[in-house]
C-alpha atoms as a PDB file:
ATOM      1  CA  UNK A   1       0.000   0.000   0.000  1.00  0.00           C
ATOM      2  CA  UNK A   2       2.420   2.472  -0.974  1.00  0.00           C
ATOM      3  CA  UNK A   3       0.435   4.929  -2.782  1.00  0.00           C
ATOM      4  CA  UNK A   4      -1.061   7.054  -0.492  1.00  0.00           C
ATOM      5  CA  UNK A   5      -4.961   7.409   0.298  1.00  0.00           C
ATOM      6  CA  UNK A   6      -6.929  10.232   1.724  1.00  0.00           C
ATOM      7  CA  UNK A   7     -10.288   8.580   2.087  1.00  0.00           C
ATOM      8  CA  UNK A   8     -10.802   5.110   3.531  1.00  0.00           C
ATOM      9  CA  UNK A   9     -14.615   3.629   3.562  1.00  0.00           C
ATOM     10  CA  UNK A  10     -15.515   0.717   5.516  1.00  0.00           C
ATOM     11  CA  UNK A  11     -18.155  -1.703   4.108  1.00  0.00           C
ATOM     12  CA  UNK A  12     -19.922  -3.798   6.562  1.00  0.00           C
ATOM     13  CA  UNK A  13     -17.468  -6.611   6.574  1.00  0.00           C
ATOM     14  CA  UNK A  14     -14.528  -3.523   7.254  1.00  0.00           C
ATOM     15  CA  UNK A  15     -16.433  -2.364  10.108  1.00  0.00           C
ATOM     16  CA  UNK A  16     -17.299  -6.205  11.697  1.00  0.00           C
ATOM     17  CA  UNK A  17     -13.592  -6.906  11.327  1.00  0.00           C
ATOM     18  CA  UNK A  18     -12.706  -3.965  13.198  1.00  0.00           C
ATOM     19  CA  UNK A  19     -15.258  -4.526  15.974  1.00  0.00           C
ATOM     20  CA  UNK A  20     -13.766  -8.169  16.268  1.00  0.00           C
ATOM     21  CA  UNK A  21     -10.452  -6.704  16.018  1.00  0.00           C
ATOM     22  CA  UNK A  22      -9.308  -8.872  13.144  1.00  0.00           C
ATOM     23  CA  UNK A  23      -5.643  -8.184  13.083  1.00  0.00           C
ATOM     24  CA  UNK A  24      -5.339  -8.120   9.411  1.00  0.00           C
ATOM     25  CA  UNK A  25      -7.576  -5.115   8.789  1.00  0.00           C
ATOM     26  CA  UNK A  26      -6.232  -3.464  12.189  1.00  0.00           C
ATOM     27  CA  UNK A  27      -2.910  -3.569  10.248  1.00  0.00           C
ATOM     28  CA  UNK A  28      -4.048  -1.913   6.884  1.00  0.00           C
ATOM     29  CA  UNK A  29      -6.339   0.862   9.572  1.00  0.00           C
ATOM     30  CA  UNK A  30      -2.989   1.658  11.098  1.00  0.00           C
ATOM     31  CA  UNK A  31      -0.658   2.133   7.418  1.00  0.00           C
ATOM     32  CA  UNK A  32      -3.878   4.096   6.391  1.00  0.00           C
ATOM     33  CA  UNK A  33      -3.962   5.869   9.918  1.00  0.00           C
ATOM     34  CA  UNK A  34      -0.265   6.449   9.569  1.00  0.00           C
ATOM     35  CA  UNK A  35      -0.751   7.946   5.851  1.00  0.00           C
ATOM     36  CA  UNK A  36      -3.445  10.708   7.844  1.00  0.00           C
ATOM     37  CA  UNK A  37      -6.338   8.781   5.968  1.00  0.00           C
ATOM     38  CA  UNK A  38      -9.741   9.625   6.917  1.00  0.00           C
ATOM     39  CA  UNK A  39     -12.231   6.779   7.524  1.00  0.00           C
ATOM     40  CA  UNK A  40     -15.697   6.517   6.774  1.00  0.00           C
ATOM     41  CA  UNK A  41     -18.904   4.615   6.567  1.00  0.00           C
ATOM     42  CA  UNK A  42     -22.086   5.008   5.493  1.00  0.00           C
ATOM     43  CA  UNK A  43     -25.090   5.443   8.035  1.00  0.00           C
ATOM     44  CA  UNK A  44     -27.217   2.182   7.018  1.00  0.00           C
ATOM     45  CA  UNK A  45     -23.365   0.110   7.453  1.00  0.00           C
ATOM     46  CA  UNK A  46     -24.447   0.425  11.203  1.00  0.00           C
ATOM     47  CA  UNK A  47     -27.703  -1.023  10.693  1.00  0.00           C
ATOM     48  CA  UNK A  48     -25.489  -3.828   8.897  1.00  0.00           C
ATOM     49  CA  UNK A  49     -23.283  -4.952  11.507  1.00  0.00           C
ATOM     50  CA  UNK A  50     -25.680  -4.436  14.527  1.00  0.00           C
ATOM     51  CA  UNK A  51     -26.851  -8.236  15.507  1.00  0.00           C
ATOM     52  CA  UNK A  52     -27.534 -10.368  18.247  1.00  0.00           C
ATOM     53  CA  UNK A  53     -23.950 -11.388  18.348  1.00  0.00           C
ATOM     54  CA  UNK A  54     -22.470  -7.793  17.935  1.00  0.00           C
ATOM     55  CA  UNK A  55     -20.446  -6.273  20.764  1.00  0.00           C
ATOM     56  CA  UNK A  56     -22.134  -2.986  20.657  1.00  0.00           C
ATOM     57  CA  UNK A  57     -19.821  -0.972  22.939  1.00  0.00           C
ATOM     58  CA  UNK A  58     -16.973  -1.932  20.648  1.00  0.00           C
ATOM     59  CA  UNK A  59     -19.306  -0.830  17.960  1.00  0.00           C
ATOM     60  CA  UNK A  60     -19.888   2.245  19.593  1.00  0.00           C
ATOM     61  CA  UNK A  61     -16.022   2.702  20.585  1.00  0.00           C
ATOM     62  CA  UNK A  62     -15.030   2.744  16.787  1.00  0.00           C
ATOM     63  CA  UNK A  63     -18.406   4.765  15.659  1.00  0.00           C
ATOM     64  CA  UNK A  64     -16.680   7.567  17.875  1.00  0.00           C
ATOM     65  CA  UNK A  65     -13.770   7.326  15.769  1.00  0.00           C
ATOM     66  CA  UNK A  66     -14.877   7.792  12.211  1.00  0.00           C
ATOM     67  CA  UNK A  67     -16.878   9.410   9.882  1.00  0.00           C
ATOM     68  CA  UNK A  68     -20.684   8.363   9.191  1.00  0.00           C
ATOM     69  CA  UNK A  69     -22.073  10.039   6.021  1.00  0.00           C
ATOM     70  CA  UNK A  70     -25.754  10.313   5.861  1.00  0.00           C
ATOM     71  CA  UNK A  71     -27.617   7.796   3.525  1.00  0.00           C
ATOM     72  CA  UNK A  72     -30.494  11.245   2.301  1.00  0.00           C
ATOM     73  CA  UNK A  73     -32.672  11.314  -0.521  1.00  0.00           C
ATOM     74  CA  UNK A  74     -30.356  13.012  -2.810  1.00  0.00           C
ATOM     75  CA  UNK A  75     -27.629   9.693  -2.051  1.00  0.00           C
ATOM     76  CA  UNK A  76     -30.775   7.511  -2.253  1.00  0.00           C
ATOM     77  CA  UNK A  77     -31.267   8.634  -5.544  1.00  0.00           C
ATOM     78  CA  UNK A  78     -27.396   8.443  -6.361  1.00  0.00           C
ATOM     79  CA  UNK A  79     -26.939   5.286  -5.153  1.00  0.00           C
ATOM     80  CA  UNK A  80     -30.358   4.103  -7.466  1.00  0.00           C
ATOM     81  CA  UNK A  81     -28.435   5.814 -10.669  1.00  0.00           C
ATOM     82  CA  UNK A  82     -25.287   3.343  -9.526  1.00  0.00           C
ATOM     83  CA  UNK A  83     -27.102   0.384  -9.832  1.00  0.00           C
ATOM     84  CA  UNK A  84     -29.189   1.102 -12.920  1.00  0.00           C
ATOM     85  CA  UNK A  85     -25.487   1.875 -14.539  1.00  0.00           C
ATOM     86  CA  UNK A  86     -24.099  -1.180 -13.395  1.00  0.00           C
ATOM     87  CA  UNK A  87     -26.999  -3.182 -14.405  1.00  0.00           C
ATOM     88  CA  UNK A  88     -28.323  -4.320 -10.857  1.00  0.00           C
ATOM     89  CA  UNK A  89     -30.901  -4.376  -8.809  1.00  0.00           C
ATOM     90  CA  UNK A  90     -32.880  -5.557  -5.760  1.00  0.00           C
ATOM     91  CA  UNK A  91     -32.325  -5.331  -2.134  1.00  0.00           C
ATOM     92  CA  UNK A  92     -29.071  -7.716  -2.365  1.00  0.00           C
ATOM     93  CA  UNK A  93     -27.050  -4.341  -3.955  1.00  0.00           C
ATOM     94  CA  UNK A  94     -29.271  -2.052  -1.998  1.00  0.00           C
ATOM     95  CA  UNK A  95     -26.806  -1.106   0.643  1.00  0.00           C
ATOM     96  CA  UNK A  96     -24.037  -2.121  -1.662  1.00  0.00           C
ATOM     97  CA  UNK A  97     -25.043   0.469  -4.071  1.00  0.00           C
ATOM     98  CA  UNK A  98     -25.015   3.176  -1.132  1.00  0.00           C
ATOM     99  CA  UNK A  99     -21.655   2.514   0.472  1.00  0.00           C
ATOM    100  CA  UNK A 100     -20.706   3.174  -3.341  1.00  0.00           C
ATOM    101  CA  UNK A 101     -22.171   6.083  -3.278  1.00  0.00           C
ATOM    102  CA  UNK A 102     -20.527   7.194  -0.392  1.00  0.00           C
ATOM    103  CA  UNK A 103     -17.425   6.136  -1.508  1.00  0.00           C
ATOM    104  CA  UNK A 104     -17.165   8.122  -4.770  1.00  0.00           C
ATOM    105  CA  UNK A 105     -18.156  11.446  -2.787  1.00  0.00           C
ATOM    106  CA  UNK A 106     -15.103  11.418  -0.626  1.00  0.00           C
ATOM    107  CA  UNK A 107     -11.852  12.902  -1.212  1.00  0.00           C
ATOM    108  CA  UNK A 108      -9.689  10.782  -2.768  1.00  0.00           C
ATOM    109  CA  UNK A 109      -7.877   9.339  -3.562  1.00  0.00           C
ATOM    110  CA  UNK A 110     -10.553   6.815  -1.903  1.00  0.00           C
ATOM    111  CA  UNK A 111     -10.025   3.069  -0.543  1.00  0.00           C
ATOM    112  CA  UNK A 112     -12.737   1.362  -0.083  1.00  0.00           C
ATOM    113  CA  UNK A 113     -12.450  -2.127   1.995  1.00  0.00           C
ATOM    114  CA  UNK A 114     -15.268  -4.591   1.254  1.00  0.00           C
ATOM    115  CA  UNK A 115     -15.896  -8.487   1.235  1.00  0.00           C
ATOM    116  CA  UNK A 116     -17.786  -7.641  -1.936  1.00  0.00           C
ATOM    117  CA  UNK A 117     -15.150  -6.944  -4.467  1.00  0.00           C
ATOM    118  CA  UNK A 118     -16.974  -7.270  -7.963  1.00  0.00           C
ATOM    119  CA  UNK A 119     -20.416  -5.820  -6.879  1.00  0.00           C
ATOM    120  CA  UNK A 120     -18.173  -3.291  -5.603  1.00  0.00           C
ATOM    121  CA  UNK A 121     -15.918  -2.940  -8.446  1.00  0.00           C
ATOM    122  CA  UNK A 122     -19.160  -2.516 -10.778  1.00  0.00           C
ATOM    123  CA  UNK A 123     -20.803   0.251  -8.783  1.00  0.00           C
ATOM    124  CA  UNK A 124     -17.153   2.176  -8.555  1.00  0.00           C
ATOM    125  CA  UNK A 125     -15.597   1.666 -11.817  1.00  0.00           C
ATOM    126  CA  UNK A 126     -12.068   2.794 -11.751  1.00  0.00           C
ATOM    127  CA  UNK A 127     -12.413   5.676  -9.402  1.00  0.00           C
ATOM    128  CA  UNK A 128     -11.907   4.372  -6.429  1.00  0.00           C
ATOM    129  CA  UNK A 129      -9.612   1.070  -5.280  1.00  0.00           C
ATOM    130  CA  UNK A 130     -11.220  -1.772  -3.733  1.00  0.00           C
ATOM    131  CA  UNK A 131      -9.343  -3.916  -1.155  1.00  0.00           C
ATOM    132  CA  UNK A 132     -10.986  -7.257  -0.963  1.00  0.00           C
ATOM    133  CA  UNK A 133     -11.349  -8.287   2.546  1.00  0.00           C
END
């Protein structure tokens, strides 16, 4: 990861994996902490990874320490125009589609670390670089 990043957004398996401390992303949140990245989520990425089984406080420990961008009407209708370009649809891209969304509004250059890497890579195009989790 030597070229440096200015915007990293979590997808929902980015933001379990640093709730359950997996050290492999903990290691690419400190090079992109170390870089001065900023990270972010999407608002519905919370509804996501909040389950039975989620430790909320830890949850609640790492919402205090990034960004969560709104999901409004305006990225509603964003995200919609994502999918329709990348030829899908349904509730399976739903969120998908909006943590793209998010994604190409940041600063970048952008990261965006997801468990979802084609989906992903058809909603961004080339404008922003997926990390496969």
């Amino acid at each position: 990861m030597s070229e440096r990043v200015e915007t990293v957004v979590l997808a929902s398996e980015g933001l379990s994996s640093w709730i359950t401390q997996d050290r492999k992303l903990l290691a690419m949140l400190q090079v992109f902490h170390d870089m001065g990245a900023d990270l972010v989520i999407g608002a519905n990425t919370i509804v996501e990874v909040s389950h039975a089984r989620a430790n909320i406080p830890r949850l609640n420990w790492a919402l205090s320490r990034i960004k969560v961008e709104p999901v409004t009407e305006q990225a509603a209708k964003a995200a919609a125009e994502l999918l329709k370009g990348a030829g899908l649809h349904g509730h399976k891209y739903a969120i998908d589609a909006t943590v793209a969304e998010v994604a190409l509004r940041q600063p970048k250059p952008v990261a965006l670390l997801t468990s979802d890497s084609d989906d992903m890579t058809k909603l961004c195009g080339n404008q922003v670089r997926i990390i496969s989790l």
